[in-house]
Protein backbone atom coordinates (compact mmCIF):
# COMPACT_ATOMS: atom_id res chain seq x y z
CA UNK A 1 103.97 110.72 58.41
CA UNK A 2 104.56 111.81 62.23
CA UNK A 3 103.94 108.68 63.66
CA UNK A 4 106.06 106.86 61.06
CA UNK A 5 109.20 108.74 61.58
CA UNK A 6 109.14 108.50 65.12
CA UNK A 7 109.02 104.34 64.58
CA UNK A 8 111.94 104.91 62.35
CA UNK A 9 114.05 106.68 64.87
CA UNK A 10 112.88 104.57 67.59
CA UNK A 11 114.22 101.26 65.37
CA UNK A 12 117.34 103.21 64.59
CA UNK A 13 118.55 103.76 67.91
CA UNK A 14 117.45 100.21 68.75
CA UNK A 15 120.17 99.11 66.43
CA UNK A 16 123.02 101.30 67.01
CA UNK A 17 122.36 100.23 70.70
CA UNK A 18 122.41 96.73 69.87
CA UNK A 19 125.68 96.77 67.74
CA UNK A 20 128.51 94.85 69.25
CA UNK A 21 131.17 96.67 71.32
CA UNK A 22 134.79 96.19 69.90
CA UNK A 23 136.99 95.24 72.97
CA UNK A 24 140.58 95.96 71.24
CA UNK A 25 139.23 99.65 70.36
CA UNK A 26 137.73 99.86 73.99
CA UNK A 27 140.76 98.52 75.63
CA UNK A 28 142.61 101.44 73.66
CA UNK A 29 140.31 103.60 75.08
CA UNK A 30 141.16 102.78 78.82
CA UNK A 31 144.20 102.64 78.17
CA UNK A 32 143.74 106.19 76.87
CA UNK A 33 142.45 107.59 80.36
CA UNK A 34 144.68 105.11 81.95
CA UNK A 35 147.62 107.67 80.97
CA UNK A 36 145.73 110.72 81.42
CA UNK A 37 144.85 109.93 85.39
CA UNK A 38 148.77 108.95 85.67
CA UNK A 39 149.61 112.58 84.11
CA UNK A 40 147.56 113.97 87.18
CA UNK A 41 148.87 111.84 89.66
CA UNK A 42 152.90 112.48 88.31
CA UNK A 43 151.43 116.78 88.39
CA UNK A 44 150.40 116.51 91.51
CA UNK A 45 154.11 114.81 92.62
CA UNK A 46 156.31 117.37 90.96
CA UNK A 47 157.08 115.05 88.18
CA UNK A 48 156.54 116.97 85.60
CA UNK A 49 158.29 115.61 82.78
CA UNK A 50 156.58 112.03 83.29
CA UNK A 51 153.14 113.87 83.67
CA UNK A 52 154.04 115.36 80.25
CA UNK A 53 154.98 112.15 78.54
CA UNK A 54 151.91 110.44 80.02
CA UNK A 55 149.87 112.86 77.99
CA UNK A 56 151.71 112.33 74.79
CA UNK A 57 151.25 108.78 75.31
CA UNK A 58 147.06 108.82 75.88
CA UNK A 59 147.25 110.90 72.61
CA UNK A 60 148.79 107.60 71.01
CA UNK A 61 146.06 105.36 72.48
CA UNK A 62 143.06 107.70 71.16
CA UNK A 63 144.48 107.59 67.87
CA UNK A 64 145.19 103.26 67.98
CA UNK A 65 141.23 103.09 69.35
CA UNK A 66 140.60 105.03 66.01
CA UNK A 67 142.45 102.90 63.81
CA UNK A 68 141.08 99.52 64.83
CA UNK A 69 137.61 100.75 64.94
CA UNK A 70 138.11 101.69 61.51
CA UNK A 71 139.99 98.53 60.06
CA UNK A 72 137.77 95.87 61.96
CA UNK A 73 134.46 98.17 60.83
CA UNK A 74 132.79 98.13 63.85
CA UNK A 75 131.67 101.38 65.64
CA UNK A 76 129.11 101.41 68.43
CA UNK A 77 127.71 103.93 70.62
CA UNK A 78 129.27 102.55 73.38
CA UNK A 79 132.82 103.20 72.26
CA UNK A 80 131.72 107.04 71.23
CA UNK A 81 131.02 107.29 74.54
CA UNK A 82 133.96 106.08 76.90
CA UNK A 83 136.36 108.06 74.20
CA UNK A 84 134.69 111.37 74.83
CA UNK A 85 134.41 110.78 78.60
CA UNK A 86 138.56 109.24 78.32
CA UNK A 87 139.22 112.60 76.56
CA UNK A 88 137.93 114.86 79.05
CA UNK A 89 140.39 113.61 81.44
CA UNK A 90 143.42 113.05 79.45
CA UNK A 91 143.25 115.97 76.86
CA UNK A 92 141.44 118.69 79.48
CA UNK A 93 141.76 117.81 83.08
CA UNK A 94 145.44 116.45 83.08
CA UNK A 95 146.73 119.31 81.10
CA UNK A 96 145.29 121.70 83.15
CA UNK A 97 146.44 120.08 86.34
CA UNK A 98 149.82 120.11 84.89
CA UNK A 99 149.49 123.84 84.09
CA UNK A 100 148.26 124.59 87.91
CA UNK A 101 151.00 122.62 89.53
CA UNK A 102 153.92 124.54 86.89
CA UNK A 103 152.63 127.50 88.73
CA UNK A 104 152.80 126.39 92.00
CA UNK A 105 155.34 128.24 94.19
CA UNK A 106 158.15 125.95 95.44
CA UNK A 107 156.73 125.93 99.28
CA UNK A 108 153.22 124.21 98.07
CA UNK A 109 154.63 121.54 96.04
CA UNK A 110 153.61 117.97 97.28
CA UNK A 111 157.02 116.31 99.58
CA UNK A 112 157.58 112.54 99.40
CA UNK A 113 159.14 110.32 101.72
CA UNK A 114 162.45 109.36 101.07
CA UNK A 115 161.69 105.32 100.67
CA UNK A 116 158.79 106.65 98.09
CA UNK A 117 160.95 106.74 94.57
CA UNK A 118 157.59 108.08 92.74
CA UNK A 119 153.89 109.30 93.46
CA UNK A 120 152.87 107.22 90.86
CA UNK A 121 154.17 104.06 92.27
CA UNK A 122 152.68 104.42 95.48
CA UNK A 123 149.44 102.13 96.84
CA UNK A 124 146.62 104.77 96.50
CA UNK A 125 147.33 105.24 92.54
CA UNK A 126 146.33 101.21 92.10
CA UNK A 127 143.04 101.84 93.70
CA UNK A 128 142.53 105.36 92.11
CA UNK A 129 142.90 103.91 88.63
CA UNK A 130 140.46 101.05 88.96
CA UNK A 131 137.91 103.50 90.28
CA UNK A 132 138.06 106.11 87.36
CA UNK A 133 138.13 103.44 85.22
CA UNK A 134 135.02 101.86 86.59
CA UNK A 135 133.24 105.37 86.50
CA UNK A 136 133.96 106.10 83.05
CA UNK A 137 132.72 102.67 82.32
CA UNK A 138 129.94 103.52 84.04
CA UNK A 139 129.04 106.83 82.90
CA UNK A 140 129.69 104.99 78.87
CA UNK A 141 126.87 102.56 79.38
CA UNK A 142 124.62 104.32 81.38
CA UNK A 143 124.38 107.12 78.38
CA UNK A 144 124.27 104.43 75.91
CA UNK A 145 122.06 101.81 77.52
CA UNK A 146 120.33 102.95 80.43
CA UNK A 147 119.97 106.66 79.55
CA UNK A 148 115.94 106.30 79.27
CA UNK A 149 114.95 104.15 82.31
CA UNK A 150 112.91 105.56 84.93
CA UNK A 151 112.75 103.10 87.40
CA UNK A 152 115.34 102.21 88.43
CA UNK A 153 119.08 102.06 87.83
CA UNK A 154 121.93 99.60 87.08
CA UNK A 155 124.76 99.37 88.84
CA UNK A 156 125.83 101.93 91.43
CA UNK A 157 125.38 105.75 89.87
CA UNK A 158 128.65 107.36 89.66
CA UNK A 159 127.74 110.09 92.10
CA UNK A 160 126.75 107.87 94.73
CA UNK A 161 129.76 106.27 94.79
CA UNK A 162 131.75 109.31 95.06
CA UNK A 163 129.49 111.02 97.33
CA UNK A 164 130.42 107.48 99.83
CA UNK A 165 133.83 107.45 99.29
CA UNK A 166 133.62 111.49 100.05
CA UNK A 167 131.18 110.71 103.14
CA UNK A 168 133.95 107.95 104.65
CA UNK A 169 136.60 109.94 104.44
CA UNK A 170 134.82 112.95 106.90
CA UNK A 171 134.00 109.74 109.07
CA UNK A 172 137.73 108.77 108.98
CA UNK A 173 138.33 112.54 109.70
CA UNK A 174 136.86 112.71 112.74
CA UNK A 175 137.37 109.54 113.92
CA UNK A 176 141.25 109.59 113.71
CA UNK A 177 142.41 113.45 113.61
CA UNK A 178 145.55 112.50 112.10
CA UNK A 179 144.57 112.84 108.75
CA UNK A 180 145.10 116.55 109.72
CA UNK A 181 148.67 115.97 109.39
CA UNK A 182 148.80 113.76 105.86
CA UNK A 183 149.41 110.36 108.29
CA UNK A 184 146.96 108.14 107.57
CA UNK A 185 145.36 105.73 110.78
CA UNK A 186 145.32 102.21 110.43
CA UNK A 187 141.22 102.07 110.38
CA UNK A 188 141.96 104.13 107.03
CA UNK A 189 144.52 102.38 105.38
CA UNK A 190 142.80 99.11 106.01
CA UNK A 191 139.46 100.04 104.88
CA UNK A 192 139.82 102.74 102.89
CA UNK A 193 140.86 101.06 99.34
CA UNK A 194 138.73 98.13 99.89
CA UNK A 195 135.61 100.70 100.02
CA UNK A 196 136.69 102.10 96.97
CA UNK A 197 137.76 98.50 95.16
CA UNK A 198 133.76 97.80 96.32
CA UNK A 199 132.51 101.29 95.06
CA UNK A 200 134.18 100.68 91.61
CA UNK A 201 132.55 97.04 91.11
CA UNK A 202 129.47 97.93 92.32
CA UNK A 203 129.36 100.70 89.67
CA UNK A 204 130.12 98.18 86.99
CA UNK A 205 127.66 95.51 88.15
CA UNK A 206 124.18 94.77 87.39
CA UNK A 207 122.89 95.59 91.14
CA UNK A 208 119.70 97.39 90.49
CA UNK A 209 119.42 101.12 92.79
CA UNK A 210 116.00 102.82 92.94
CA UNK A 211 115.26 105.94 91.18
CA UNK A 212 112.07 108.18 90.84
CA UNK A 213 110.46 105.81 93.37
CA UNK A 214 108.99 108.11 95.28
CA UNK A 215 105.11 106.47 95.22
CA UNK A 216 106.50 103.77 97.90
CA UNK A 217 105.92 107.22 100.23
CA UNK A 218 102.20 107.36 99.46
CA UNK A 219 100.58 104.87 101.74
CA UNK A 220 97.48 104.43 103.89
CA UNK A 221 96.96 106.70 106.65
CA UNK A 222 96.87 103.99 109.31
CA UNK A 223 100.55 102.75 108.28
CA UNK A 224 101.64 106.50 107.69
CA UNK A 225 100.68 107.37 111.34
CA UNK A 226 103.23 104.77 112.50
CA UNK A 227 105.97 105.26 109.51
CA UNK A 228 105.83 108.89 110.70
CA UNK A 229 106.13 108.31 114.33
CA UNK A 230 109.32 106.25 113.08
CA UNK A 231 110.70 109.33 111.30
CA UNK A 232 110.66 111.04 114.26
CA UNK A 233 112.32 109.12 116.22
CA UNK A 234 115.31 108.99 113.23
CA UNK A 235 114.67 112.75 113.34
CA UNK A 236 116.16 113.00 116.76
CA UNK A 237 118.66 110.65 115.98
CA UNK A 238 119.88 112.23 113.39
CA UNK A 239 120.04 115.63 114.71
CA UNK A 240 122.00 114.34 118.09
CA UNK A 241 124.88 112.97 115.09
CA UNK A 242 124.76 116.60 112.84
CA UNK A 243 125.12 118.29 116.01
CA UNK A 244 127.97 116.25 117.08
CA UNK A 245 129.41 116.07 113.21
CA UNK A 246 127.64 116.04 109.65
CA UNK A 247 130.35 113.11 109.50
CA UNK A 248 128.20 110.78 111.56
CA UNK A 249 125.59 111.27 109.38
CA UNK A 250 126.98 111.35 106.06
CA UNK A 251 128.32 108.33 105.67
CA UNK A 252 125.95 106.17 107.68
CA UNK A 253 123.10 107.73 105.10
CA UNK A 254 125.39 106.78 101.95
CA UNK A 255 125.84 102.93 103.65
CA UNK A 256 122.57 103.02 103.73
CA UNK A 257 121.76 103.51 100.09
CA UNK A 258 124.49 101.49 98.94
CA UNK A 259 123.46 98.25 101.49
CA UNK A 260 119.95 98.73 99.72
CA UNK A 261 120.67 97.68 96.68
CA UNK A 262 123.06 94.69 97.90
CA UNK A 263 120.27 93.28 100.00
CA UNK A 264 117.88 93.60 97.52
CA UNK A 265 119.86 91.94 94.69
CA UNK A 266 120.81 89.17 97.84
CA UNK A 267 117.06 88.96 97.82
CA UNK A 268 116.00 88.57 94.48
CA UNK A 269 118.74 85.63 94.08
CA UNK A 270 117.48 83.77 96.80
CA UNK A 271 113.97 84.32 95.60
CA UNK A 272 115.13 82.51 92.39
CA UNK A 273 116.76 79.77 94.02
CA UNK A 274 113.73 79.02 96.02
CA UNK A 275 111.38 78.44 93.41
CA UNK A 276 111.29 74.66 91.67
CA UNK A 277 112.88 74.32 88.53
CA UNK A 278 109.98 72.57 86.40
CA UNK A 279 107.57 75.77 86.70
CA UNK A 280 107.86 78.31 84.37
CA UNK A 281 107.44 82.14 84.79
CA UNK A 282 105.32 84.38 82.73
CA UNK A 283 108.63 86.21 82.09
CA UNK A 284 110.25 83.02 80.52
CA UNK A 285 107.48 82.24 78.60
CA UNK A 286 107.76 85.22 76.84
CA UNK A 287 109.89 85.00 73.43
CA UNK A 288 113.27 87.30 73.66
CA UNK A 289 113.01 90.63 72.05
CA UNK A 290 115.60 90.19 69.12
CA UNK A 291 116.73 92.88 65.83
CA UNK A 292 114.10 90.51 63.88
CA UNK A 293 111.47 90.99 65.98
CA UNK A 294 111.87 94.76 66.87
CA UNK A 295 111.80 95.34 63.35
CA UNK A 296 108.58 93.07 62.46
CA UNK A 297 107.15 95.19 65.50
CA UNK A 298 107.90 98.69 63.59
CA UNK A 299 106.75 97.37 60.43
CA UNK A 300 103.45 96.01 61.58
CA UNK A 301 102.81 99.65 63.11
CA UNK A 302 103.67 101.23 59.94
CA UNK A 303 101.10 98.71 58.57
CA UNK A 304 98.77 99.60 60.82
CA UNK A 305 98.87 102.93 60.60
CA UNK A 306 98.51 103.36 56.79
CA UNK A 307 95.25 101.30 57.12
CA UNK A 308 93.98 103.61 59.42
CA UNK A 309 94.63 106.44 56.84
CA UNK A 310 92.87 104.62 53.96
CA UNK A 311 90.06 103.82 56.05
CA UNK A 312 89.79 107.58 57.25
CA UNK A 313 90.07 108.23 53.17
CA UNK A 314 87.55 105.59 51.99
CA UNK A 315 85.16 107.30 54.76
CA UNK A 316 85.46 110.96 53.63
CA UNK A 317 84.79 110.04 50.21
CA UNK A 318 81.58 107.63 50.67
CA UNK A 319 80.50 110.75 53.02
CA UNK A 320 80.79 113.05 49.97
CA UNK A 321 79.30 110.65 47.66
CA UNK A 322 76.64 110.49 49.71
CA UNK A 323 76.15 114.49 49.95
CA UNK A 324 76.24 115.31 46.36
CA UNK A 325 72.46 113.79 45.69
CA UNK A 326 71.40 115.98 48.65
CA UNK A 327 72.81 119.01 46.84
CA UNK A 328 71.34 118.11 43.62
């Protein structure tokens, strides 16, 4: 009875996984954290009032993702997702940014320029809201699609792409000091919101990353004498850069991981386009995995396994039958 539960759940989140994703409701949805990271950005300008309309507006846009979910029928756990992750931002973080700000003494408050009409107009809020909106779509279908891989993951993880953005900006620090004094260099303004445009797509994409690879470091001893040799020379390397700044290590290390998975998706293409067209793969020989099949599969386990119980019954009882003349 175990065994045939477990097949049951296993087909039932198979098919809530597969259930189409309603675009109107999930366009409501990002349009829900859409107003919520604008509330922040208006806090963090002074603009209260806006930052408080902005709020009463995302509440509008979480109930509209409701109400076409319900008439059109279709729920998925995709959409449960984004709306709890869109909610944490406009319902918790935004209102409690607006709280902190209210509090602020007059002295702290964030100054604009004088040709600057609004924070929220301004070029960094364009970039900023195409990057939380990328991570919340990326945090929705990793924890409804991708939540049980183990080898590897798809699209950039959301704290990689931070912890880059994070790393550049140190680099940018040390390399032009005047973000000291809120001016920003022209090496950061022109590269700067590109990285993050990047960072955002990449997160989106379908550019595999490693994870829990950590077998490629078992190897034979004659290759590990030289790959550790290597790692000492990136040893000293690296400690001349930490030494001079963690900056001009940070970032080169995040490059790194983020190049790894570009190259090797750059690779796999090229793979493809090298072989001929007329041969067939393994892979494409075998059929797709549909709802039809996945539920044939379950059923012929269930088959299976209430076979095995009336053959473990039929034996038990031709063993007893066979004891009883013994005892008599």
């Amino acid at each position: 009875m175990n065994i045939k539960r477990r097949i049951r759940n296993k087909d039932n989140t198979r098919a809530l996984r597969r259930r189409p994703i309603n675009l109107l409701a999930s366009f409501m949805t990002t349009m829900n954290l859409y107003c919520g990271t604008f509330s922040i950005f208006a806090s963090i300008g002074g603009e209260y009032e806006r930052a408080a309309v902005y709020i009463l507006a995302a509440i509008i846009f979480d109930m509209l993702d409701g109400a076409v979910a319900r008439i059109t029928r279709s729920t998925s756990e995709f959409g449960k997702e984004l709306d709890s992750i869109c909610d944490v931002v406009s319902f918790g973080l935004a209102p409690g940014i607006l709280l902190f700000t209210l509090y602020l003494p007059e002295a702290a408050h964030f100054e604009l320029s004088e040709r600057a009409e609004s924070i929220v107009g301004m070029t960094g809020s364009y970039v900023a809201i195409i990057f939380v909106i990328c991570t919340a779509l990326r945090l929705a279908r990793f924890n409804t699609f991708q939540a049980d891989r183990r080898d590897y993951f798809i699209g950039l993880p959301s704290p990689a792409a931070g912890g880059t953005l994070a790393a550049y900006v140190l680099f940018l620090h040390y390399v032009e000091p005047r973000l000291d004094s809120h001016e920003i260099g022209v090496l950061a303004y022109y590269s700067l919101g590109p990285l993050a445009l990047l960072l955002a797509f990449l997160m989106v994409s379908t550019v595999r990353y490693p994870k829990d690879r950590f077998k490629a470091f078992i190897v034979a001893p004659r290759h590990a004498i030289i790959a550790l040799a290597t790692y000492a020379f990136l040893i000293a390397v690296l400690h001349y850069a930490w030494t001079t700044s963690p900056a001009m290590v940070l970032f080169p290390l995040a490059a790194a991981y983020v190049l790894f998975g570009m190259i090797g998706e750059a690779w796999v293409l090229l793979q493809r386009r090298g072989l001929p067209s007329k041969t067939t793969t393994p892979e494409e020989n075998v059929p797709e995995a549909t709802p039809a099949t996945g539920i044939s599969k379950a059923k012929s386990e269930v088959e299976n396994v209430e076979k095995e119980e009336k053959n473990t019954t039929q034996e038990q009882a031709t063993d007893e039958a066979e004891q009883r003349p013994e005892r008599n």
